[in-house]
Protein backbone atom coordinates (compact mmCIF):
# COMPACT_ATOMS: atom_id res chain seq x y z
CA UNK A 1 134.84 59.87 120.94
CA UNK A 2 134.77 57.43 117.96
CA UNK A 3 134.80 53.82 117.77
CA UNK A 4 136.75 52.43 114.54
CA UNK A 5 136.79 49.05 113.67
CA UNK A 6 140.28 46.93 112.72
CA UNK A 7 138.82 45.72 109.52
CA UNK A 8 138.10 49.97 108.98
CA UNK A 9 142.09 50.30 109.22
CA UNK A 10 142.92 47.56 107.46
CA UNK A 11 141.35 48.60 104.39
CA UNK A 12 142.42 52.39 104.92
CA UNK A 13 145.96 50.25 104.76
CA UNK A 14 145.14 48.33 101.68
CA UNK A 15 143.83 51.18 99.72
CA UNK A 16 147.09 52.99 100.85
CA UNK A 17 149.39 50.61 99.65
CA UNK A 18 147.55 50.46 96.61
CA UNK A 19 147.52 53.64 96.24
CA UNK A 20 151.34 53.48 96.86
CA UNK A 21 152.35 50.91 94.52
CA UNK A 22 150.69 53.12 91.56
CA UNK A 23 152.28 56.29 93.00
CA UNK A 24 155.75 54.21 92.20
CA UNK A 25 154.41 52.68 88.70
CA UNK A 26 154.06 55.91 87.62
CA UNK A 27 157.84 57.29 88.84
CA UNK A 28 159.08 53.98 87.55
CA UNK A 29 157.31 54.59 83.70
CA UNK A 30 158.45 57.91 83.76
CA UNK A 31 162.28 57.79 84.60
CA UNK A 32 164.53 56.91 82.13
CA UNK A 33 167.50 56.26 85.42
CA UNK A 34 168.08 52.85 85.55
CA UNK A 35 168.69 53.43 89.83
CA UNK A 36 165.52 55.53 89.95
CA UNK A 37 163.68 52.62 87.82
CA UNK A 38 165.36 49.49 89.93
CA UNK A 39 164.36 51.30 93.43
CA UNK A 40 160.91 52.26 92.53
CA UNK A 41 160.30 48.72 90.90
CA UNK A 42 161.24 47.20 94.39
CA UNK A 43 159.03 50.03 95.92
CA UNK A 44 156.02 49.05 94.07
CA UNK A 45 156.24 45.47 95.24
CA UNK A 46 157.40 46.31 98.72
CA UNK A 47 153.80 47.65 99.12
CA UNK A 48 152.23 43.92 98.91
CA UNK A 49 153.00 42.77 102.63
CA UNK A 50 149.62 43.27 104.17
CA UNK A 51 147.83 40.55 101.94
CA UNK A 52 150.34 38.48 102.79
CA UNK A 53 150.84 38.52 105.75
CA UNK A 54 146.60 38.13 106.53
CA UNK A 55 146.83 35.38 103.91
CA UNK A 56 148.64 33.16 107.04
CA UNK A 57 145.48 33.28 109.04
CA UNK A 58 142.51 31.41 108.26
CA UNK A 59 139.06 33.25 107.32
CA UNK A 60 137.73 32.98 111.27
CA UNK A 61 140.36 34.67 112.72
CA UNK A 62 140.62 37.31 110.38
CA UNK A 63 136.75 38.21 110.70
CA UNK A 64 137.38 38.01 114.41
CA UNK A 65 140.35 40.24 114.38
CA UNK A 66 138.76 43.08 111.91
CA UNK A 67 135.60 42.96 114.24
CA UNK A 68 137.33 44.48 117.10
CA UNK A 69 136.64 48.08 118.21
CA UNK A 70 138.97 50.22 119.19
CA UNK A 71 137.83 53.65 120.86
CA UNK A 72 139.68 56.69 120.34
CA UNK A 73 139.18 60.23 121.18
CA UNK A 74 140.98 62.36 118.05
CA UNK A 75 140.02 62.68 114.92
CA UNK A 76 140.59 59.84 112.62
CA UNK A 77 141.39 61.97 109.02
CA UNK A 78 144.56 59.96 107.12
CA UNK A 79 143.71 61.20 104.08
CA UNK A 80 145.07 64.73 105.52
């Protein structure tokens, strides 16, 4: 058993997104499809809503909420 902290999967989330939004960068800069370029454009900025959404709390409460544990029994791999 392993004990992960929320402020662990939040920033396994932000990297992700991150991650994401260059993953779509690089689709949009390649395609020469005006579609393919309009939908991976939104894409890329679609991948923004953690930020803002924590932005809405106020410092305390997010430390609070990234300090709780959470137990679980599997392994914990999202990379795979």
């Amino acid at each position: 058993m392993a004990i992960v902290n929320i402020g662990d999967l939040l920033d396994r989330a932000s990297d992700f997104e991150r991650r994401l939004e260059q993953y779509y960068v690089e689709i949009r800069d390649q395609s020469k499809d005006n579609g393919v370029r309009l939908l991976t454009y939104y894409f890329s900025r679609h991948c923004r809503h953690l930020p803002e959404v924590l932005k809405e709390y106020s410092p305390q409460v997010i430390e609070n909420v990234r300090s709780i544990e959470l137990k679980r029994d599997n392994p914990f791999i999202p990379e795979t």
